[in-house]
C-alpha atoms as a PDB file:
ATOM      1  CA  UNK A   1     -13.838  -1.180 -12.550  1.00  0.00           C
ATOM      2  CA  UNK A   2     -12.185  -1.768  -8.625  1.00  0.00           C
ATOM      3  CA  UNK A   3     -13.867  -2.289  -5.415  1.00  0.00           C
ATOM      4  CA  UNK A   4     -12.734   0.961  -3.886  1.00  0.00           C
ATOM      5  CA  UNK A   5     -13.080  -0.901  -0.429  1.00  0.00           C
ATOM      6  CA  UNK A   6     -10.453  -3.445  -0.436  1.00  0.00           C
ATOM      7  CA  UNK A   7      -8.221  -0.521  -1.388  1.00  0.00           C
ATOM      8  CA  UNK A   8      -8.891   1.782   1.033  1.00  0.00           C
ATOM      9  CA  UNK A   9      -8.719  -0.851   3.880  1.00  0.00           C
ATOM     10  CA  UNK A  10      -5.521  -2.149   2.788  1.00  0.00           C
ATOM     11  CA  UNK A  11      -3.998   1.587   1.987  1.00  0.00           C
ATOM     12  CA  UNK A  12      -5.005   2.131   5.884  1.00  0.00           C
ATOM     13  CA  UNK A  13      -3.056  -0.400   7.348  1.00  0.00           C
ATOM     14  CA  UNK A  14       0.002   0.749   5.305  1.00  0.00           C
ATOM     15  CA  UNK A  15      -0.344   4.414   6.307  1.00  0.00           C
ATOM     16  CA  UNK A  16      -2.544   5.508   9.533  1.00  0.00           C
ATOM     17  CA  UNK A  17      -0.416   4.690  13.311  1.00  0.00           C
ATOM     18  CA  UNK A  18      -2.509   1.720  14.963  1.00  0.00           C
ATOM     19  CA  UNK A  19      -3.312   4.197  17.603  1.00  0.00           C
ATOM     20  CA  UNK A  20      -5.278   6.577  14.725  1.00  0.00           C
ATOM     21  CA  UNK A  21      -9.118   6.935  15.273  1.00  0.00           C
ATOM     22  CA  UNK A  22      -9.069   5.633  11.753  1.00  0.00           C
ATOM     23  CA  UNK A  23      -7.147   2.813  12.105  1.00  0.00           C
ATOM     24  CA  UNK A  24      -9.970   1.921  15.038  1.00  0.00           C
ATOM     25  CA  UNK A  25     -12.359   2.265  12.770  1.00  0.00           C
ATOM     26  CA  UNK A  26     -11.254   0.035  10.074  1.00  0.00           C
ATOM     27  CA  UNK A  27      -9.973  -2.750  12.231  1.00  0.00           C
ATOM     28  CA  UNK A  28     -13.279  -4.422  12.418  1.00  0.00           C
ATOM     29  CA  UNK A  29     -13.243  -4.531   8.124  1.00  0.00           C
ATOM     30  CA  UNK A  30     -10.330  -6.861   8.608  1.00  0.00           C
ATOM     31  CA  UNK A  31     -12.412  -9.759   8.969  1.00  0.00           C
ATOM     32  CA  UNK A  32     -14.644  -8.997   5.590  1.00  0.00           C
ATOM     33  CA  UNK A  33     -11.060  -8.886   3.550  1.00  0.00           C
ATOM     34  CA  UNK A  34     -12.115 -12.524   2.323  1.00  0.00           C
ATOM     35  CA  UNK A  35     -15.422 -11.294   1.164  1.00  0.00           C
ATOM     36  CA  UNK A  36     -14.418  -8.611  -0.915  1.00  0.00           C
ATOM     37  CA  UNK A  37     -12.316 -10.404  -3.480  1.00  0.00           C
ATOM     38  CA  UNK A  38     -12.632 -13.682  -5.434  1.00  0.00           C
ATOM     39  CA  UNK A  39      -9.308 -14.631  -3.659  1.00  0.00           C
ATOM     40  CA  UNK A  40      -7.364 -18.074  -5.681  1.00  0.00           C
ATOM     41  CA  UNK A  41      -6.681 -19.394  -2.062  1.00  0.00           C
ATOM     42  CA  UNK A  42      -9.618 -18.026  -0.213  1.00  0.00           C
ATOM     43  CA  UNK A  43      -8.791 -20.527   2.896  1.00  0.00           C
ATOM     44  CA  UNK A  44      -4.970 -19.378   3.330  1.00  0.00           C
ATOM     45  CA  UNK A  45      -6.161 -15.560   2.559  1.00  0.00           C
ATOM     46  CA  UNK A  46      -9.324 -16.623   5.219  1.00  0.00           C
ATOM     47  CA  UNK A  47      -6.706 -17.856   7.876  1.00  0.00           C
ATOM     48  CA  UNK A  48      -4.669 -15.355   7.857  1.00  0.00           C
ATOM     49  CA  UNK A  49      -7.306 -11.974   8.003  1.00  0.00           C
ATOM     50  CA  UNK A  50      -8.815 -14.124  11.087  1.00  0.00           C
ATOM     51  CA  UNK A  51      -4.801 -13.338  12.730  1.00  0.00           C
ATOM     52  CA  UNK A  52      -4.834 -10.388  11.698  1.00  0.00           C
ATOM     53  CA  UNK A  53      -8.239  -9.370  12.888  1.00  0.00           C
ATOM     54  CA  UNK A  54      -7.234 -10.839  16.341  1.00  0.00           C
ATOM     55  CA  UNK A  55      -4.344  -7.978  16.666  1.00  0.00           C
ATOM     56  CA  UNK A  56      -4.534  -5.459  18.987  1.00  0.00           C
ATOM     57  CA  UNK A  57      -3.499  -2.063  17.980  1.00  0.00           C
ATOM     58  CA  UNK A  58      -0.854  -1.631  21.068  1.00  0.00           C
ATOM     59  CA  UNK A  59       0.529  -5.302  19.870  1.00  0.00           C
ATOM     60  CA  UNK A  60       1.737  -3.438  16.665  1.00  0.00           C
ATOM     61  CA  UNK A  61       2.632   0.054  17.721  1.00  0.00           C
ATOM     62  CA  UNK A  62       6.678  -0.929  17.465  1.00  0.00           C
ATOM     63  CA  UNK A  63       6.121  -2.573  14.557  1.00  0.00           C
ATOM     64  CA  UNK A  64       4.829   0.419  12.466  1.00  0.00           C
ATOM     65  CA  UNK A  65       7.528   2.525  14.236  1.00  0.00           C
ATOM     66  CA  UNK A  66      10.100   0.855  12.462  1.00  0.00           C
ATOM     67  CA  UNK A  67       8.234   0.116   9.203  1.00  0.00           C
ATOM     68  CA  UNK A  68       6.781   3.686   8.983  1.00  0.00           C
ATOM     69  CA  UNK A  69       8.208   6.054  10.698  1.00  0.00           C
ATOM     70  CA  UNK A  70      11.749   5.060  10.898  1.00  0.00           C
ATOM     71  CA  UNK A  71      12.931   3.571  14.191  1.00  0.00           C
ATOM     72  CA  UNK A  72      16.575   2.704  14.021  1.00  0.00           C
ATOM     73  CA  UNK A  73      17.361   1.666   9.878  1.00  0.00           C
ATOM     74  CA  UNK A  74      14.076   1.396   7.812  1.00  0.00           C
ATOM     75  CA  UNK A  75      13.978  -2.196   6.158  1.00  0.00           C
ATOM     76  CA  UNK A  76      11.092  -1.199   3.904  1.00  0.00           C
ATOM     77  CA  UNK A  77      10.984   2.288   3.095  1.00  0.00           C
ATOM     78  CA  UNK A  78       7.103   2.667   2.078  1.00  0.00           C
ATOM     79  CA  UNK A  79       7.805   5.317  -0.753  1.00  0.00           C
ATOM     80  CA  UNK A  80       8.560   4.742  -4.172  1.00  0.00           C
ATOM     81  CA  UNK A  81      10.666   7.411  -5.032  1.00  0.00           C
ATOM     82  CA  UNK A  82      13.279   5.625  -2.488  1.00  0.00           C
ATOM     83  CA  UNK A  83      13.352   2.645  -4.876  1.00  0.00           C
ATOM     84  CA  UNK A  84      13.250   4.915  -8.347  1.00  0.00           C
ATOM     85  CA  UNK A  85      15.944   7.344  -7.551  1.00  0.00           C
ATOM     86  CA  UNK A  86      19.632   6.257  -7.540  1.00  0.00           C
ATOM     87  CA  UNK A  87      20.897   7.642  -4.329  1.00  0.00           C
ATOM     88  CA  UNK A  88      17.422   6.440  -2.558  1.00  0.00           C
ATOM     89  CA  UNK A  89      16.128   9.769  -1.814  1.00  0.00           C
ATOM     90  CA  UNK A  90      12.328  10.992  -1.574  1.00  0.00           C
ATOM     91  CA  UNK A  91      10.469  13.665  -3.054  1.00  0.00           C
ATOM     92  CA  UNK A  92      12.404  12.767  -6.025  1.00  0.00           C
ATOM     93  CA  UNK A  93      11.551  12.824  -9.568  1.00  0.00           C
ATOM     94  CA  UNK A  94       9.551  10.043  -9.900  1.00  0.00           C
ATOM     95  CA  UNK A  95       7.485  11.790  -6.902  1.00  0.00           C
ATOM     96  CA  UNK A  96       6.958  14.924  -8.624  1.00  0.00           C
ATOM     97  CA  UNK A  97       5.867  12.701 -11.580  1.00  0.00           C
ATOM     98  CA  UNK A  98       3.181  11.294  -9.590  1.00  0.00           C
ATOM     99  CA  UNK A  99       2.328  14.405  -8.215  1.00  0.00           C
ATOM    100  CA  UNK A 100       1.773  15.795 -11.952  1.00  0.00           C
ATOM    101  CA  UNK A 101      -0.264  12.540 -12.480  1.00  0.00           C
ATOM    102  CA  UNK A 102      -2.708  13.366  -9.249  1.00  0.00           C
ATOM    103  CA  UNK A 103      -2.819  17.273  -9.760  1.00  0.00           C
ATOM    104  CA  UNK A 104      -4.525  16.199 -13.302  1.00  0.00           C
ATOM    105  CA  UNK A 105      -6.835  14.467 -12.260  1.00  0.00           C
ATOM    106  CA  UNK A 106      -8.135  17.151  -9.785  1.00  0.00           C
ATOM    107  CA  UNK A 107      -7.086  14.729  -6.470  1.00  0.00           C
ATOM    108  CA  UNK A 108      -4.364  16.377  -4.041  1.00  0.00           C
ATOM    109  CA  UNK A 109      -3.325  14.834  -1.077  1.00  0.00           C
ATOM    110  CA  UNK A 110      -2.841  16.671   1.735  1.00  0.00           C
ATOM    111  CA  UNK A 111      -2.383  15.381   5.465  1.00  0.00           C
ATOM    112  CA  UNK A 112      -1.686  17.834   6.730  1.00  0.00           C
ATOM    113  CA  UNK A 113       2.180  17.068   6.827  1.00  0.00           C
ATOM    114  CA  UNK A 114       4.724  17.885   4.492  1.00  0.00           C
ATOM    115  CA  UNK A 115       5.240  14.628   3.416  1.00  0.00           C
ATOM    116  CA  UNK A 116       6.242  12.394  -0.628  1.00  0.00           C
ATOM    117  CA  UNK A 117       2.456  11.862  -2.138  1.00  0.00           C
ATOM    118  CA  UNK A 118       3.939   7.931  -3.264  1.00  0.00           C
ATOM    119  CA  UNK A 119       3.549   6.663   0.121  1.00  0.00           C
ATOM    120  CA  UNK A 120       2.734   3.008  -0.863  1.00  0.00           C
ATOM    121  CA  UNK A 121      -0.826   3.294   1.767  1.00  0.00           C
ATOM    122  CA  UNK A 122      -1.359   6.745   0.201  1.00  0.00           C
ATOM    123  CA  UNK A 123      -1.269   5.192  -3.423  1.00  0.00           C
ATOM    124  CA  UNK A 124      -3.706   2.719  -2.332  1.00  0.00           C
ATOM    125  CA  UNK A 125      -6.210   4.963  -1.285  1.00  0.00           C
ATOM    126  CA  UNK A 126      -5.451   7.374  -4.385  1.00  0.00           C
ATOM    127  CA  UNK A 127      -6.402   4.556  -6.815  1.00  0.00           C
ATOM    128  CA  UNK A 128      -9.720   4.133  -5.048  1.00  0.00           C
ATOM    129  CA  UNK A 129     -10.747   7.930  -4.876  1.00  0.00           C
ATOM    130  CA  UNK A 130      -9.704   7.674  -9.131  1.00  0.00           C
ATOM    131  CA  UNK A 131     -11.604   4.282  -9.254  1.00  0.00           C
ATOM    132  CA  UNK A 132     -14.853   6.569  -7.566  1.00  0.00           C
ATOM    133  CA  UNK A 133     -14.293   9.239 -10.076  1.00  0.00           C
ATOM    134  CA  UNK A 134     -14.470   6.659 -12.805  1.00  0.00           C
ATOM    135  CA  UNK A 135     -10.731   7.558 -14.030  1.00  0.00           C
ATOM    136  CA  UNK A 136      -9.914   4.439 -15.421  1.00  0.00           C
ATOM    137  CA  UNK A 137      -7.091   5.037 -17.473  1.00  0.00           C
ATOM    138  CA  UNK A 138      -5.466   7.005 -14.761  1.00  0.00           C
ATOM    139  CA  UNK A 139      -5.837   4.313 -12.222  1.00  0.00           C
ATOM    140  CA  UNK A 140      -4.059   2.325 -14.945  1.00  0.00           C
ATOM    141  CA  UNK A 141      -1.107   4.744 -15.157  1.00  0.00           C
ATOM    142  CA  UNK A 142      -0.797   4.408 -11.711  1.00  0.00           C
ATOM    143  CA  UNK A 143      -0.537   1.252 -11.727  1.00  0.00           C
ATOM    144  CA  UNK A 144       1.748   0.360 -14.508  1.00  0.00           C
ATOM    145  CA  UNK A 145       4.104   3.322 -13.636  1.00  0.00           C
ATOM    146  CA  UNK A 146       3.793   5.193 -10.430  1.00  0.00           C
ATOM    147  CA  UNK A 147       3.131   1.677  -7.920  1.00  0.00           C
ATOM    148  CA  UNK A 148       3.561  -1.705  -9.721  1.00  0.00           C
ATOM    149  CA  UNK A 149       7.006  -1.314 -10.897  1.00  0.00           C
ATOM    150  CA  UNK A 150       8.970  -0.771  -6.870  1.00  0.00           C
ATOM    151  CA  UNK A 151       5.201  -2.095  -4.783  1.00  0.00           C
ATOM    152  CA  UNK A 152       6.362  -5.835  -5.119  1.00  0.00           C
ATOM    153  CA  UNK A 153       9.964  -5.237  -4.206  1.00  0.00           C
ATOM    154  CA  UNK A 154       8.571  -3.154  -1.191  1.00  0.00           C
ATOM    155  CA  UNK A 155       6.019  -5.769  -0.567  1.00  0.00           C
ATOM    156  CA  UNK A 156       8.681  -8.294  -0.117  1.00  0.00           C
ATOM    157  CA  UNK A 157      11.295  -6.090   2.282  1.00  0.00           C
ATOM    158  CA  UNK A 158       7.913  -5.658   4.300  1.00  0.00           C
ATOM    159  CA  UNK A 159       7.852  -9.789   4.558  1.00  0.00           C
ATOM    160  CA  UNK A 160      11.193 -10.384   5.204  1.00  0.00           C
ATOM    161  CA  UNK A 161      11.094  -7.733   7.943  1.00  0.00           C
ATOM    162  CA  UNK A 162      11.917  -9.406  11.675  1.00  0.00           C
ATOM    163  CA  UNK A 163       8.744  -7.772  13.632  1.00  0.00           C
ATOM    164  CA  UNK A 164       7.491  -8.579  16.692  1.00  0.00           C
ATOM    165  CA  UNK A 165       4.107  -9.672  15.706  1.00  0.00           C
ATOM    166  CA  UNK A 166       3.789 -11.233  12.266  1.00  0.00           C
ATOM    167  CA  UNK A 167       0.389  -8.164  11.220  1.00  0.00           C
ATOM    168  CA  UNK A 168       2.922  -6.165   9.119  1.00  0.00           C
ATOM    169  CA  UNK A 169       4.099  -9.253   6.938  1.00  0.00           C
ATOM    170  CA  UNK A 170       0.376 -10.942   6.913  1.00  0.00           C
ATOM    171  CA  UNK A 171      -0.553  -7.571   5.284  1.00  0.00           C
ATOM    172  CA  UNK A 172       1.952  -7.061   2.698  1.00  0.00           C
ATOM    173  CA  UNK A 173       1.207 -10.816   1.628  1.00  0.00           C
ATOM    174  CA  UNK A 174      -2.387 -10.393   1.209  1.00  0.00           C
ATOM    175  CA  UNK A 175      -1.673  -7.464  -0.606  1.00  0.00           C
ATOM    176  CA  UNK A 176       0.607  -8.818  -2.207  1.00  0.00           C
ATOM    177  CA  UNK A 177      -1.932 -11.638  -3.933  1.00  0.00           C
ATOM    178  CA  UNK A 178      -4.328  -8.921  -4.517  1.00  0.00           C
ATOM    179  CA  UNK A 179      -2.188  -6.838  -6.559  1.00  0.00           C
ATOM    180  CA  UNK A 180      -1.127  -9.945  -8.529  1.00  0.00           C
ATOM    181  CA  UNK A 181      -4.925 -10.338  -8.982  1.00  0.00           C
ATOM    182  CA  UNK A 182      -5.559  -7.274  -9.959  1.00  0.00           C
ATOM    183  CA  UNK A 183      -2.398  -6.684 -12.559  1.00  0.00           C
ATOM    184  CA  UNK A 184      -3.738  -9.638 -14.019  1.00  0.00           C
ATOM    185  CA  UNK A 185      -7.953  -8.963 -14.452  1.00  0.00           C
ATOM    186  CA  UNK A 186      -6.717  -5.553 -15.718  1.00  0.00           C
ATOM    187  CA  UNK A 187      -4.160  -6.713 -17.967  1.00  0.00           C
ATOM    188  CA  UNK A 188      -1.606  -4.277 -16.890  1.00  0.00           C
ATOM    189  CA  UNK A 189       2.243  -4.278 -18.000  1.00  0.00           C
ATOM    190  CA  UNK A 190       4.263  -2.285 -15.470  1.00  0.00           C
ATOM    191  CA  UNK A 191       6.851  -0.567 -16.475  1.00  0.00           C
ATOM    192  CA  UNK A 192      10.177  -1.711 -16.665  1.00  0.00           C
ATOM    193  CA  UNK A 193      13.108   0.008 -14.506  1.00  0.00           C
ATOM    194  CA  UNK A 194      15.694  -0.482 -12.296  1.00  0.00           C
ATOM    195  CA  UNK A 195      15.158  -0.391  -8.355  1.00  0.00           C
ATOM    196  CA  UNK A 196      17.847   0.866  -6.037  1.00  0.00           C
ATOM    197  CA  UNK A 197      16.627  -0.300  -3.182  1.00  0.00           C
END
């Protein structure tokens, strides 16, 4: 049904520090991006995993630190639960939905930290351990009511973000057109609700 790669390289980017052994290791995928998807503007998408591939891990250290882990006012939370729940909290209901969703299907995520399971990079890489498991209609739950409905919003915030090196917005717009791709092969209709954030 997915290419499980393209998923678990992008979920990196959006969850492991640049300094992470396996952010190392997945640096040098950056550059087969283009490859892995029948892209509708394969040059632009081309062009920019060439910049991106050309990063150095130290070049966006401050960058994550702001995005991820909350240096001075997070722009773009990266959980969903901060977009679902009125007062913007996480580990909210729509968390412990997802949770319920996971636990089902036999996949718990655990990283050691005490941490909300609807971490947008987390998601990523859940829907390619379903797609490996061949659970197709729970990747499509997922989709259409755990990430689609808040992951363009969040997509967006991560965009219009003032870093100091444009990886962080290159990323959420590549991501960005492949989730637009893929909402479309697969035919999905998220859900409908309304975003606090």
């Amino acid at each position: 049904m997915l290419d499980t790669t393209i998923l678990r390289i992008l979920g990196a980017f959006f969850y492991y520090s640049p300094q992470s052994d396996t952010l190392q290791n997945v640096y040098s995928a950056l550059g087969e991006l283009p490859q892995l998807h029948s892209w509708k503007d394969s040059e632009q998408i081309q062009a920019i995993c060439a910049s991106l591939a050309q990063t150095a891990p130290n070049d966006i250290a401050y960058d994550y630190s702001v995005l991820f882990e909350g240096q001075g006012s997070m722009p773009a939370p990266p959980w969903g639960s901060v977009y679902f729940e009125h007062d913007n909290t996480v580990m909210g209901e729509s968390t412990a939905a997802y949770r319920n969703l996971l636990q089902s299907k036999g996949l718990v995520t655990d990283t050691g930290i005490r941490e909300p399971e609807d971490q947008f990079g987390l998601m990523l890489m859940a829907i390619s351990a379903l797609a490996e498991h061949g659970e197709d209609d729970a990747i499509v739950e997922l989709l259409e009511q755990h990430l689609l409905p808040w992951a363009y919003r969040y997509l967006t915030l991560v965009q219009q973000t003032q870093t100091e090196n444009a990886f962080y917005p290159n990323i959420a717009k590549v991501t960005e057109v492949y989730l637009t791709d893929l909402q479309k092969q697969l035919e999905l209709t998220p859900i409908q609700v309304e975003l606090f954030r």
